[in-house]
Each structure stands twice: as structure tokens, then as C-alpha cells.
Protein backbone atom coordinates (compact mmCIF):
# COMPACT_ATOMS: atom_id res chain seq x y z
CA UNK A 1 0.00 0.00 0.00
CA UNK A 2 1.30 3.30 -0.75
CA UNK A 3 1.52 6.39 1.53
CA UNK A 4 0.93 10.08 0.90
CA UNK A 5 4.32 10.25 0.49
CA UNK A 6 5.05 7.48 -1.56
CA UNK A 7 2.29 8.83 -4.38
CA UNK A 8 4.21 12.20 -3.96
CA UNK A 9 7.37 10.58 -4.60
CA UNK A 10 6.02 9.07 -7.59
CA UNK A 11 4.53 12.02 -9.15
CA UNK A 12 7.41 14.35 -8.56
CA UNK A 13 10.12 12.06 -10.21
CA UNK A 14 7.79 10.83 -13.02
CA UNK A 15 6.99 14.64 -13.66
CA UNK A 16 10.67 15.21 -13.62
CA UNK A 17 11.24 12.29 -16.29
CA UNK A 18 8.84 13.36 -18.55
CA UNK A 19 9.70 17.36 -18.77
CA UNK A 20 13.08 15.72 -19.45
CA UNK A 21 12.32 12.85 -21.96
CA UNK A 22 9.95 16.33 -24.10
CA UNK A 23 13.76 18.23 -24.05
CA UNK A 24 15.55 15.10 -25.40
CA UNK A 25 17.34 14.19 -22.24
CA UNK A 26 16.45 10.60 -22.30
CA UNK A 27 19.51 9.83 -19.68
CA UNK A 28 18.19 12.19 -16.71
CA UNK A 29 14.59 10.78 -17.31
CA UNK A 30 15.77 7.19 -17.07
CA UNK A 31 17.76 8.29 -14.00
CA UNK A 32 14.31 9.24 -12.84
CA UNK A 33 12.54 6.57 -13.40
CA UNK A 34 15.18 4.27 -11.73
CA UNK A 35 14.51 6.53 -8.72
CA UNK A 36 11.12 5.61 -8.56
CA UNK A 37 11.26 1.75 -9.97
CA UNK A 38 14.10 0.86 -7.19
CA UNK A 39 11.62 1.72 -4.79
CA UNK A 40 8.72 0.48 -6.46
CA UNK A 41 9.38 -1.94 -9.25
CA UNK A 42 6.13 -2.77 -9.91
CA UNK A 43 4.79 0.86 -11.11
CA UNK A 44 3.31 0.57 -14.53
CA UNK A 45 4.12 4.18 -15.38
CA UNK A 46 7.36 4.30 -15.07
CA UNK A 47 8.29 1.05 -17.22
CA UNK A 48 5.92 2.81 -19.84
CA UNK A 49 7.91 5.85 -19.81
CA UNK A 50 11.32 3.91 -19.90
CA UNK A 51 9.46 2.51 -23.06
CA UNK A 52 8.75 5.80 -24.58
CA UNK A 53 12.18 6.92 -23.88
CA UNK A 54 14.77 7.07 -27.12
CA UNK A 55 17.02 4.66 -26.58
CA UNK A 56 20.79 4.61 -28.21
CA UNK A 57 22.93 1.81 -29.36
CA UNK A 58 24.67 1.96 -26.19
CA UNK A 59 21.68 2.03 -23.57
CA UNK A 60 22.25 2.63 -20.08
CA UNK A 61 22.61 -0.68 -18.48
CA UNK A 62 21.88 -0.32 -14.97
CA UNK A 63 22.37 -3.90 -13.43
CA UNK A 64 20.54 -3.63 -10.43
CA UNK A 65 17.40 -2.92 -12.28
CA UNK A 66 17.76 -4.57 -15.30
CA UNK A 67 16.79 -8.01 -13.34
CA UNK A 68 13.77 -6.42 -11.83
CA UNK A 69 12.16 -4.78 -15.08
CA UNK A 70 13.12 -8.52 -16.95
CA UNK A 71 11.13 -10.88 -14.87
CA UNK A 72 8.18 -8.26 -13.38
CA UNK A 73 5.24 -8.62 -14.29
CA UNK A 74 2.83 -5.85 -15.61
CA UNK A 75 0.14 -5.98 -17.99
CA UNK A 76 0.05 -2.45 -18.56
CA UNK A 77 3.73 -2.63 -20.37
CA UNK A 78 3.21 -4.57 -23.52
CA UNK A 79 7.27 -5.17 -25.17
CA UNK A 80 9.54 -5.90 -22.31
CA UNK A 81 12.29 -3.36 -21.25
CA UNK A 82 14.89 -5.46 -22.30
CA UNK A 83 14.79 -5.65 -26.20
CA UNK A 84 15.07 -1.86 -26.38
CA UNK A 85 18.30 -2.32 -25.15
């Protein structure tokens, strides 16, 4: 169950990631959506915004998460994270 503060957490970071995926700066929105899916790997808008994100030959590969976002499972992500990389 999430708090007040988690929600607000949420918002703020995903708000954050998505000003900066508009101006092209795909890295500092994927470092806010790791923020947020560390602490909540299950949240559906976050992998979807990862998803929207434009992703480069060389892809950030952030191990710790990469395991998470692989074998997760949410139905409101349709491609999994991984074969954008």
C-alpha cells in the first residue's frame, strides 16, 4: 500500500522524467525513473515511460534494475524493457 508520500514521490520524479524525456534528455529521465522503480518496481508508469524513452545503441545498463524490469510482471507494459536495449 502506498503512503501520501510514496504517491508524492512518484509524481514528482515521473513529472521530472517526462519534462526531461519532451527536451531530449532521455539519460536524466531514465535516472528518474530508476529513482522511482528501485523503490517500487512494480509501477506501470514508469516502465511505460522507460518505453517511450529514445534509446541509443549503447543504452544505459543499470544492473541492479535490469533483473527487476526482466522478470516483473505488468500488464500495462506490452514489449519488455529489455529488447530496447
Amino acid at each position: 500500500m502506498e503512503t501520501d508520500d510514496d504517491v508524492e514521490f512518484i509524481a514528482e520524479h515521473l513529472a521530472e522524467a517526462s519534462v526531461y524525456r519532451t527536451y531530449g534528455f532521455s539519460d536524466k529521465a531514465w535516472d528518474e525513473c530508476v529513482l522511482v522503480l528501485h523503490r517500487f518496481p512494480n509501477n506501470a508508469e514508469a516502465r511505460a515511460l522507460l518505453e517511450s524513452l529514445d534509446w541509443k545503441a549503447d543504452a544505459r545498463n543499470d544492473v541492479c534494475l535490469r533483473p527487476k524490469l526482466a522478470y516483473t510482471s505488468v500488464n500495462a507494459v506490452r514489449k519488455p524493457l529489455l529488447s530496447k536495449a
